[in-house]
N, C-alpha and C. Protein backbone atom coordinates (compact mmCIF):
# COMPACT_ATOMS: atom_id res chain seq x y z
N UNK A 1 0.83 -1.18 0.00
CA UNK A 1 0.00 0.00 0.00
C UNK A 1 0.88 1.24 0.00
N UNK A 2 0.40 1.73 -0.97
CA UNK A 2 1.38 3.31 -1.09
C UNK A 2 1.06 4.59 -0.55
N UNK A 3 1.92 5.25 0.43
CA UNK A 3 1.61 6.58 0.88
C UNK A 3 1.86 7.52 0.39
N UNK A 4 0.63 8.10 0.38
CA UNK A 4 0.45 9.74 -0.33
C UNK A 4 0.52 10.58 0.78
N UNK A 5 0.91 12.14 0.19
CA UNK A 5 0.72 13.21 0.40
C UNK A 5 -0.06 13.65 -0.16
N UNK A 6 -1.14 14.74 0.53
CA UNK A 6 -1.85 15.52 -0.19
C UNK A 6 -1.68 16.98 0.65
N UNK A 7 -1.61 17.66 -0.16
CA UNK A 7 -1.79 19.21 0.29
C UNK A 7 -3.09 19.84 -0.14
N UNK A 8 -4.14 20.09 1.52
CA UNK A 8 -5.13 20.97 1.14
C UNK A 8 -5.21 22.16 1.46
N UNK A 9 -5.85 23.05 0.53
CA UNK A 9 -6.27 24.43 1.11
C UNK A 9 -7.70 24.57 1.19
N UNK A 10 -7.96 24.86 2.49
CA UNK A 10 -9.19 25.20 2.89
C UNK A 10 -9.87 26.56 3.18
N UNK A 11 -10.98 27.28 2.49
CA UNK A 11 -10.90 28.52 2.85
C UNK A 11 -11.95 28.41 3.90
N UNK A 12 -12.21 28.56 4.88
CA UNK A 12 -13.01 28.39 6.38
C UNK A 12 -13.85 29.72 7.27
N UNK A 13 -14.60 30.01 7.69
CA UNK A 13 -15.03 30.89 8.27
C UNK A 13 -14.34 31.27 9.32
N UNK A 14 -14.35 32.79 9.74
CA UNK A 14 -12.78 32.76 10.57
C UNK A 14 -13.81 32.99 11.94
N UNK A 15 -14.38 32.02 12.80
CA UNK A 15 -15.22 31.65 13.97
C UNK A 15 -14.10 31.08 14.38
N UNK A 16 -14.68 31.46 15.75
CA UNK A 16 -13.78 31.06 17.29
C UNK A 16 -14.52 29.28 16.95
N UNK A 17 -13.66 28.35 17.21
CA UNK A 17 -13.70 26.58 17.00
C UNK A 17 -13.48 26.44 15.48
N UNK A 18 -13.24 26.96 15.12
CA UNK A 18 -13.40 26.12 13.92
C UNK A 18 -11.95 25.34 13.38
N UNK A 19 -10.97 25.72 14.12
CA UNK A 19 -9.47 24.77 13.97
C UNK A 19 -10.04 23.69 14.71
N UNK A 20 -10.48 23.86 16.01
CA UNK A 20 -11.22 23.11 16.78
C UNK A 20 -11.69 21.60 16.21
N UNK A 21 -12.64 22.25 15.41
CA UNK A 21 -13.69 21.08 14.90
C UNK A 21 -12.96 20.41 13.45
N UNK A 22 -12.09 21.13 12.95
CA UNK A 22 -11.46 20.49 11.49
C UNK A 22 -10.40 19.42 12.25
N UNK A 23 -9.59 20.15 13.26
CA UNK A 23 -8.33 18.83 13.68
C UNK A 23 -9.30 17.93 14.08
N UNK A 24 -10.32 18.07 15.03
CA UNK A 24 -10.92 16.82 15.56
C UNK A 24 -11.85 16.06 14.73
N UNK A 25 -11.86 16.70 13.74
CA UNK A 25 -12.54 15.15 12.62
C UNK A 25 -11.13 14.23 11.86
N UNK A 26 -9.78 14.99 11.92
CA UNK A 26 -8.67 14.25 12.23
C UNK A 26 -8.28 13.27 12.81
N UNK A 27 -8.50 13.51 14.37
CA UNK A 27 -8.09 13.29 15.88
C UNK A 27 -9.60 11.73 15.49
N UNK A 28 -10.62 11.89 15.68
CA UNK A 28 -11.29 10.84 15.89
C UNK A 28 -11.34 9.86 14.88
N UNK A 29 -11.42 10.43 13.77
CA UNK A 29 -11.21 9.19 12.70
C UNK A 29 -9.56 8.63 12.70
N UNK A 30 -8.77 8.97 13.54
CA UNK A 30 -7.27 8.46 13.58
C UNK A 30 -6.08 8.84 12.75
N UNK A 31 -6.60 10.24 11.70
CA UNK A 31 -5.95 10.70 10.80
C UNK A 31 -4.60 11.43 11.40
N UNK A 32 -3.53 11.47 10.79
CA UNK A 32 -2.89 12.07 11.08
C UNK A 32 -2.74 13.39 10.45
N UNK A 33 -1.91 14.52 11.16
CA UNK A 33 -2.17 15.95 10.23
C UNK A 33 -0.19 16.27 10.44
N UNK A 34 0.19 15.98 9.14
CA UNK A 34 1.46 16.54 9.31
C UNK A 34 2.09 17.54 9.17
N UNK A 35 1.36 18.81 8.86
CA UNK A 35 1.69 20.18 8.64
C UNK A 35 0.06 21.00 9.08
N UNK A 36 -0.20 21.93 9.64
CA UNK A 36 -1.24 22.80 9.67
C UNK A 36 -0.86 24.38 9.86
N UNK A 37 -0.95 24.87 8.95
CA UNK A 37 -0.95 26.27 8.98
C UNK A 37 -2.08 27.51 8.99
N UNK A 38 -2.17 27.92 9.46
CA UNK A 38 -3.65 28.88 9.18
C UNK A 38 -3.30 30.71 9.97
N UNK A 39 -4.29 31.47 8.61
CA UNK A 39 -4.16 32.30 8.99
C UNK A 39 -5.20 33.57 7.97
N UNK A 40 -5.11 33.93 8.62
CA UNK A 40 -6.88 35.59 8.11
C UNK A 40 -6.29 35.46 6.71
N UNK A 41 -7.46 36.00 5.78
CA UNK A 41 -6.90 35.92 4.37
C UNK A 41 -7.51 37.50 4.34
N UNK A 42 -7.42 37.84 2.89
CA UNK A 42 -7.59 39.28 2.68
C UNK A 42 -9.01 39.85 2.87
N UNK A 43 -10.09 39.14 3.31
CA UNK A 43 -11.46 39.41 3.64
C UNK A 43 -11.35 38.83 5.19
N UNK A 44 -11.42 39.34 6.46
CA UNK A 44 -11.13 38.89 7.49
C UNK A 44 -12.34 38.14 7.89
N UNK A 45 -13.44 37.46 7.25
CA UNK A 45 -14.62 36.53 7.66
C UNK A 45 -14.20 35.75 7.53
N UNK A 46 -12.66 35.27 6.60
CA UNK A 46 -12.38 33.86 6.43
C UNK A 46 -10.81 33.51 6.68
N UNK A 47 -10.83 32.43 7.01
CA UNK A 47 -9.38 32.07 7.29
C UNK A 47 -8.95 31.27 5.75
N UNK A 48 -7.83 30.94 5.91
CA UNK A 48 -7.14 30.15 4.85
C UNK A 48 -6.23 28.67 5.94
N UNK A 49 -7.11 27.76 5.56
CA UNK A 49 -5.91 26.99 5.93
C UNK A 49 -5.25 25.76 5.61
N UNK A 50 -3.85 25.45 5.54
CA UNK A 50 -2.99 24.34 4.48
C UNK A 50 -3.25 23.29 5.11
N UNK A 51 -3.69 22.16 4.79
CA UNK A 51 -3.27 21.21 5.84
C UNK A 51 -2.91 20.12 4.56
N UNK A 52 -1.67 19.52 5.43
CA UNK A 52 -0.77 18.33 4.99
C UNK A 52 -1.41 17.02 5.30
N UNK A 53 -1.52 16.09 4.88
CA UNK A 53 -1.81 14.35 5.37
C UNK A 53 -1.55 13.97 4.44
N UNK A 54 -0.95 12.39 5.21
CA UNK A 54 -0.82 11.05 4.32
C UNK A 54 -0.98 9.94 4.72
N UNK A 55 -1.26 9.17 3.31
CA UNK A 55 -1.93 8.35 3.50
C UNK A 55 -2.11 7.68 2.41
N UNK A 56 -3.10 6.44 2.24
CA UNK A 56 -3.45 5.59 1.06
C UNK A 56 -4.32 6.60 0.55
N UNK A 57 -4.36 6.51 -0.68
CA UNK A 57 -5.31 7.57 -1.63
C UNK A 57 -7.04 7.50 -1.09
N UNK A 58 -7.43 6.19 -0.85
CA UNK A 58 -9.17 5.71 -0.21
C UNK A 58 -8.65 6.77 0.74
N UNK A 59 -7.98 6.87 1.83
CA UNK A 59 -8.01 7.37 3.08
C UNK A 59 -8.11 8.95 2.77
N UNK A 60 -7.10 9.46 1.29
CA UNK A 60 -7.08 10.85 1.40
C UNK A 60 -8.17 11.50 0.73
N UNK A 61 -8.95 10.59 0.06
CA UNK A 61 -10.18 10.93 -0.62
C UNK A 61 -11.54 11.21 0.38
N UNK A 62 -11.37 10.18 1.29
CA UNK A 62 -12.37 10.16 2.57
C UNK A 62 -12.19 11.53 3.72
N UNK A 63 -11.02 12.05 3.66
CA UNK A 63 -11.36 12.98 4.34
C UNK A 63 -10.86 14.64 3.37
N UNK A 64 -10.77 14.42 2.23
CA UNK A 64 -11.68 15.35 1.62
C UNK A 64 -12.96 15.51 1.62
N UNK A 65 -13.64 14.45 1.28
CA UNK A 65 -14.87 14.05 1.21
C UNK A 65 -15.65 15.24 2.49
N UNK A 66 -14.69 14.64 3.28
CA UNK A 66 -15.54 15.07 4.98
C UNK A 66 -15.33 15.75 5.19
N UNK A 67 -13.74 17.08 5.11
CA UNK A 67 -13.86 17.99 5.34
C UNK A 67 -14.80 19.13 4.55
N UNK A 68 -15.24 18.68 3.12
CA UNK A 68 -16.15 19.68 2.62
C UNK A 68 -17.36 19.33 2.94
N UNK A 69 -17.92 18.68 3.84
CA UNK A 69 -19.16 18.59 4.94
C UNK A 69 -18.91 19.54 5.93
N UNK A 70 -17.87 19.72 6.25
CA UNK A 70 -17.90 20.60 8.03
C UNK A 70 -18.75 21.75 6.84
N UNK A 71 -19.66 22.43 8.01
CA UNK A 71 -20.60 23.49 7.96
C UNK A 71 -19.30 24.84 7.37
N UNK A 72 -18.27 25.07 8.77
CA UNK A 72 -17.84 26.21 8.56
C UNK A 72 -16.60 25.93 7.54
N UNK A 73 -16.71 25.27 6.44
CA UNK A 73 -15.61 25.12 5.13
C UNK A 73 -16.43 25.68 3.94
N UNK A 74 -15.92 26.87 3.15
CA UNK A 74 -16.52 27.48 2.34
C UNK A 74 -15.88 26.98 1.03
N UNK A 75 -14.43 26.53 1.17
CA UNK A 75 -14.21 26.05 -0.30
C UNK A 75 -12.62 25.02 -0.10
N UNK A 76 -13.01 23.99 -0.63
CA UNK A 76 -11.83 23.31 -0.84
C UNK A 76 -11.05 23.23 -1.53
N UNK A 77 -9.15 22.87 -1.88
CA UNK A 77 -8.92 22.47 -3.25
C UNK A 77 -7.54 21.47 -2.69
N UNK A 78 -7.98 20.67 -3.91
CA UNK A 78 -6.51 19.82 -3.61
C UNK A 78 -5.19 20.65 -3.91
N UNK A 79 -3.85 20.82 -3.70
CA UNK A 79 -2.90 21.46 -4.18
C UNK A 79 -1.67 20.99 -4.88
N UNK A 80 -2.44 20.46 -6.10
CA UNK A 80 -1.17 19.61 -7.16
C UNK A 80 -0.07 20.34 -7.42
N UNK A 81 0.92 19.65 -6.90
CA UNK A 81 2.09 20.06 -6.96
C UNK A 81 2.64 20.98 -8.09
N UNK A 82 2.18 20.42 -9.30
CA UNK A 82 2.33 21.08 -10.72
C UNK A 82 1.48 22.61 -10.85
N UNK A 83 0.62 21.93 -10.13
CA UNK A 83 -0.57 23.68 -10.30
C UNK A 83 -0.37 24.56 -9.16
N UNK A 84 0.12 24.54 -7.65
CA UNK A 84 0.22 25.12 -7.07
C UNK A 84 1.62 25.45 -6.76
N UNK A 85 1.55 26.76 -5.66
CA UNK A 85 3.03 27.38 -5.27
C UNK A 85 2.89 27.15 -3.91
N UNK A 86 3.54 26.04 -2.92
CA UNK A 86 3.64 26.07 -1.86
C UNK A 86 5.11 26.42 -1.09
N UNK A 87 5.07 26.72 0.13
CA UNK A 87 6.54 27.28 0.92
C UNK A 87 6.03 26.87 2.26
N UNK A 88 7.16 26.96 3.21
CA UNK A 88 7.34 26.70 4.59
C UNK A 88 8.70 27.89 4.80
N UNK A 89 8.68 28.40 6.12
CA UNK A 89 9.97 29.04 6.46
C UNK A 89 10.05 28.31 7.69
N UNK A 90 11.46 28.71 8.10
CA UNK A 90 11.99 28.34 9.05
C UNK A 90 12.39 29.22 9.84
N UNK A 91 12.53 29.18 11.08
CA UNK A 91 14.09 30.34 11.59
C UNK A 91 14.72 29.44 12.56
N UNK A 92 15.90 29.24 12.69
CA UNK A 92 17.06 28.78 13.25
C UNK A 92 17.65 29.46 14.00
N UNK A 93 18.42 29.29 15.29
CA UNK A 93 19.14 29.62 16.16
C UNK A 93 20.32 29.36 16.24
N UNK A 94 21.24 29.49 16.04
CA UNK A 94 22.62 28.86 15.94
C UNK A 94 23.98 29.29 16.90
N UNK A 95 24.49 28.56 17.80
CA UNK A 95 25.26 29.07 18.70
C UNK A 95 26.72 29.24 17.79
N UNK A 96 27.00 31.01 17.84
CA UNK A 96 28.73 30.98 16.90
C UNK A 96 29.19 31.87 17.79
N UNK A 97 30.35 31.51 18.10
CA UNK A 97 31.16 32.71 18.72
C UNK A 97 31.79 33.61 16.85
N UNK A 98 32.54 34.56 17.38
CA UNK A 98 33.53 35.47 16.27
C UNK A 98 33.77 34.42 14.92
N UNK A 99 34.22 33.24 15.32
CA UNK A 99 35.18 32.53 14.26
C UNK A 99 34.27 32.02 13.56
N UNK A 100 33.05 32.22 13.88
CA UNK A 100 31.68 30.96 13.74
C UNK A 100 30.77 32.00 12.57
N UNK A 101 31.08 32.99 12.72
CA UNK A 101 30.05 34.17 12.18
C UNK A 101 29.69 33.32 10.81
N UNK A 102 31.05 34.46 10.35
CA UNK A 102 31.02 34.09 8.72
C UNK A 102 30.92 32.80 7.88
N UNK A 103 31.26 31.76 8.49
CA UNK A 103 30.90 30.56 7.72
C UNK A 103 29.29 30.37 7.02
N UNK A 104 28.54 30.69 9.13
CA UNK A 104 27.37 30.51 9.05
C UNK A 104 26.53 31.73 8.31
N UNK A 105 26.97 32.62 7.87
CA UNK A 105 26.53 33.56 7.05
C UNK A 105 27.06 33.09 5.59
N UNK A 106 27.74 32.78 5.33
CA UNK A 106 28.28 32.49 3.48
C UNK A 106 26.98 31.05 3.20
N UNK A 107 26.71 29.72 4.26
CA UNK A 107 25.22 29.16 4.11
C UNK A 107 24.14 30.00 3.99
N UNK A 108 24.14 31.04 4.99
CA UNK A 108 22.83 31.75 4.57
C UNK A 108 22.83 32.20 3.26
N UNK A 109 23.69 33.09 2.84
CA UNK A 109 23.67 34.04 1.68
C UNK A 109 23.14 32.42 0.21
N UNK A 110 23.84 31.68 0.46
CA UNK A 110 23.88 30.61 -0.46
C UNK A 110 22.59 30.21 -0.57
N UNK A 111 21.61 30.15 0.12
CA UNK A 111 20.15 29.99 0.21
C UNK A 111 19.41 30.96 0.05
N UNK A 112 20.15 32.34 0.24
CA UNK A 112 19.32 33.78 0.54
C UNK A 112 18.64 33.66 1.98
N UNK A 113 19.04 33.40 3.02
CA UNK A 113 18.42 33.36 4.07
C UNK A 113 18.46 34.72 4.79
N UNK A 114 17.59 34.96 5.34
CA UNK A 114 18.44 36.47 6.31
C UNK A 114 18.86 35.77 7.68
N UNK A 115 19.94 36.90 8.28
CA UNK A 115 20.06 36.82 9.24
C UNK A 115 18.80 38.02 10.53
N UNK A 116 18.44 37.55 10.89
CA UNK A 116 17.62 38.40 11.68
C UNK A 116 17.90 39.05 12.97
N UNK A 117 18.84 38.31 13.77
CA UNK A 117 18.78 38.53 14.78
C UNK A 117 20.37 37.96 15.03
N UNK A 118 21.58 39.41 15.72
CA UNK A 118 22.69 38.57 16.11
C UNK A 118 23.13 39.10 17.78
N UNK A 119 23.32 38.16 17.86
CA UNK A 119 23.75 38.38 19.44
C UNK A 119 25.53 37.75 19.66
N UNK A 120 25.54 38.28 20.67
CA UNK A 120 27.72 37.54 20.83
C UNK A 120 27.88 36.58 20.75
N UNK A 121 26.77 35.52 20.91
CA UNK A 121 27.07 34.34 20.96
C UNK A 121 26.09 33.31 20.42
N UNK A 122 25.26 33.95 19.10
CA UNK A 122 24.37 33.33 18.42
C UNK A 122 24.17 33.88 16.99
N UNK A 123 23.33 33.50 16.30
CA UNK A 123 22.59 34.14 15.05
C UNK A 123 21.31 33.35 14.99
N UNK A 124 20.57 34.19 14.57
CA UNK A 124 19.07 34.15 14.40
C UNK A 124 18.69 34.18 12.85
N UNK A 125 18.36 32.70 11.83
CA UNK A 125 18.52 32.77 10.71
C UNK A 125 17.07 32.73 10.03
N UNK A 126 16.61 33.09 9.03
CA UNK A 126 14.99 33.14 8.60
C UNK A 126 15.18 32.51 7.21
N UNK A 127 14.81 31.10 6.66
CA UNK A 127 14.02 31.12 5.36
C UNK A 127 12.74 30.73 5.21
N UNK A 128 12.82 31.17 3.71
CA UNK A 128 11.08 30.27 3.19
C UNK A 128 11.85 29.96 1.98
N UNK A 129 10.98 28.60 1.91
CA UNK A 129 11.13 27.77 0.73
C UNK A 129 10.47 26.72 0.65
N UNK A 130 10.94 25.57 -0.21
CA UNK A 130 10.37 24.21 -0.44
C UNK A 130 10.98 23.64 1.08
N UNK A 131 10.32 22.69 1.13
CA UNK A 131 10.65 21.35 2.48
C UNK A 131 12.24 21.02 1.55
N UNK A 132 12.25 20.88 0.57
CA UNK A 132 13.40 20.23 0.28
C UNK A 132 14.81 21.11 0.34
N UNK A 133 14.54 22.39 -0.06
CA UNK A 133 15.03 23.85 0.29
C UNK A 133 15.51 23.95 1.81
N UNK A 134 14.64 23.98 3.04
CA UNK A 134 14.83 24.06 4.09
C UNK A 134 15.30 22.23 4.87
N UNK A 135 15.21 21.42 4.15
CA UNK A 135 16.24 20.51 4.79
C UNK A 135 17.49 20.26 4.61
N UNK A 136 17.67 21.04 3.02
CA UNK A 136 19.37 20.62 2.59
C UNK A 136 19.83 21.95 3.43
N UNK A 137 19.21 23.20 3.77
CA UNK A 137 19.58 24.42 4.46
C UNK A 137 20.17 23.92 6.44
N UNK A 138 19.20 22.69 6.57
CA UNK A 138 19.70 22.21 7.79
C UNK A 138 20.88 21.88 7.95
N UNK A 139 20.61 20.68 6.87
CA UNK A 139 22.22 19.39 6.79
C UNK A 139 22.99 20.28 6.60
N UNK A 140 22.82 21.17 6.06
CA UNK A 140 24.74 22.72 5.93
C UNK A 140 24.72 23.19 7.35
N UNK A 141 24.26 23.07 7.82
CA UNK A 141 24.27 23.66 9.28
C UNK A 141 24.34 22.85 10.40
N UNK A 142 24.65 21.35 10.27
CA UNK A 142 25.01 20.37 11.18
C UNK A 142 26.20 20.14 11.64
N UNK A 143 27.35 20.90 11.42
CA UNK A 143 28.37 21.02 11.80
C UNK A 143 28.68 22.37 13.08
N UNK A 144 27.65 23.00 13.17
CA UNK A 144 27.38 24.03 14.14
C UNK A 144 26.52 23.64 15.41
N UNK A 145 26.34 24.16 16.22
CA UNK A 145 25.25 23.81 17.31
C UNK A 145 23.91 24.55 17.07
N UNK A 146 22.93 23.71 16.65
CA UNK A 146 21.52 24.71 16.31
C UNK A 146 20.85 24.57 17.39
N UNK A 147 20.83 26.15 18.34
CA UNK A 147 20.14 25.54 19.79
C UNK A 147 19.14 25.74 19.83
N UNK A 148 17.85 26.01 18.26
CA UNK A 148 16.63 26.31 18.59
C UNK A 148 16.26 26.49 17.03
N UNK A 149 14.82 25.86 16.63
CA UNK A 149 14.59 25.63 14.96
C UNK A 149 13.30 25.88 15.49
N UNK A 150 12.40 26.84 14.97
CA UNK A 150 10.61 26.55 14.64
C UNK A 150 10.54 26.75 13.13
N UNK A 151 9.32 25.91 12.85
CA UNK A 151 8.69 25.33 11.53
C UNK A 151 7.75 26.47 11.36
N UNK A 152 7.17 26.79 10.21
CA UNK A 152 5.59 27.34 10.05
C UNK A 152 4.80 26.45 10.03
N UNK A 153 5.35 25.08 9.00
CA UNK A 153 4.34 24.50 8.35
C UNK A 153 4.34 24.92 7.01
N UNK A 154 3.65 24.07 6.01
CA UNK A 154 3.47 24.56 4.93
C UNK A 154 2.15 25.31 4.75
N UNK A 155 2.48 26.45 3.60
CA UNK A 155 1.15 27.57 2.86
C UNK A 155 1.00 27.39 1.77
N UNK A 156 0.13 27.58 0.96
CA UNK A 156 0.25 27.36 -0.48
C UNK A 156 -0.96 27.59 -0.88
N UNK A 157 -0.94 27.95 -2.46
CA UNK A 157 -2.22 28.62 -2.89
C UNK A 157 -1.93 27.92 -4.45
N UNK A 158 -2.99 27.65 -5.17
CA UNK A 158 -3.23 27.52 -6.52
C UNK A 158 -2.56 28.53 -7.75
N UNK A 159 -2.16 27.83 -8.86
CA UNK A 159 -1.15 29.12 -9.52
C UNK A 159 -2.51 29.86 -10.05
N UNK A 160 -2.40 31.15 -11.31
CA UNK A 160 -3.61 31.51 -12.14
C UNK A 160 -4.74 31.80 -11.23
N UNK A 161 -5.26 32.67 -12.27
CA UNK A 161 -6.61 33.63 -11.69
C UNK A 161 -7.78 32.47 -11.91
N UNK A 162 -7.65 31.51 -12.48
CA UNK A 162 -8.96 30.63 -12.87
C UNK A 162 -9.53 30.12 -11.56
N UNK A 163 -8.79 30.16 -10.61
CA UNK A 163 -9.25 29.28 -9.64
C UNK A 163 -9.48 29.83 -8.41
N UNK A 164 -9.48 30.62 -8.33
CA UNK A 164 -9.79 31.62 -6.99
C UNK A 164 -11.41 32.07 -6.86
N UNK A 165 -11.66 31.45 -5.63
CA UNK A 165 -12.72 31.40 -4.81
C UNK A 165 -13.74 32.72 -4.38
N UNK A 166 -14.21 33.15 -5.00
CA UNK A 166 -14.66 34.04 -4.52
C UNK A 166 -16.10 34.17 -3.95
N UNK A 167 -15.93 35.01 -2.77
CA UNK A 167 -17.38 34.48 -1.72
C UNK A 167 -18.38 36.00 -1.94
């Protein structure tokens, strides 16, 4: 049996529960959710939100199926890789004294990462990119001490004007 990924975007009513009630039709049917991102879109009644799962294709079809039942889901879409533009950022923490700077800055520049934040005895690094983007950005940076990494998650939207939802 072969595991899929699917990337959805959900456009959702932006009501207090409603992350609530989408993870927990997750949570009870036993689904797993490996990325969730969400956040106000340019009409603030609705949220936007990515969510990642995998699974056997029956399984990822079934809870499409179900998430365009929840009441507060106004529009679904699958996000084929070919048709859509998805990203994740990162920011990293990295312990460098003086000698440590510049290495770990010539990786950033090599990715375009910024540095955001430097202190005497750290750097504070920011990208966005592909998952595949931000893991080879890790492995260059395993020779340093990374004393602190948060994820977003992945975002992503459909390429072209054809497909945009309008309420």
């Amino acid at each position: 049996m072969k595991e899929n990924k699917r990337v959805l975007s959900l456009l959702v009513n932006n009501n207090a529960g409603v992350l609530s009630r989408i993870s927990g039709l997750f949570s009870r049917r036993g689904y797993n959710i490996d990325s969730l991102s969400v956040g106000v879109t340019a009409d603030p009644r609705y949220s936007r939100m990515t969510v990642v799962c995998t699974g056997e294709e029956l399984i990822l079809e079934q809870i499409t199926k179900q998430l365009k039942k929840q009441v507060d889901v106004r529009d679904i879409k699958v996000l084929d890789p070919e048709d859509s533009v998805c990203r994740e950022m990162i920011m990293v923490k990295i312990s460098t004294g003086a000698e440590q700077r510049e290495g770990v800055a010539a990786i950033a520049d090599i990715f375009r990462a910024k540095v955001v934040d430097v202190s005497k005895d750290s750097l504070v690094i920011e990208l966005t990119g592909s998952k595949n983007k931000l893991e080879a950005f890790i492995e260059l940076l395993e020779p340093y001490e990374i004393l602190e990494l948060a994820r977003t998650g992945i975002v992503g939207l459909s390429r072209g004007a054809e497909n945009v939802t309008f309420l």
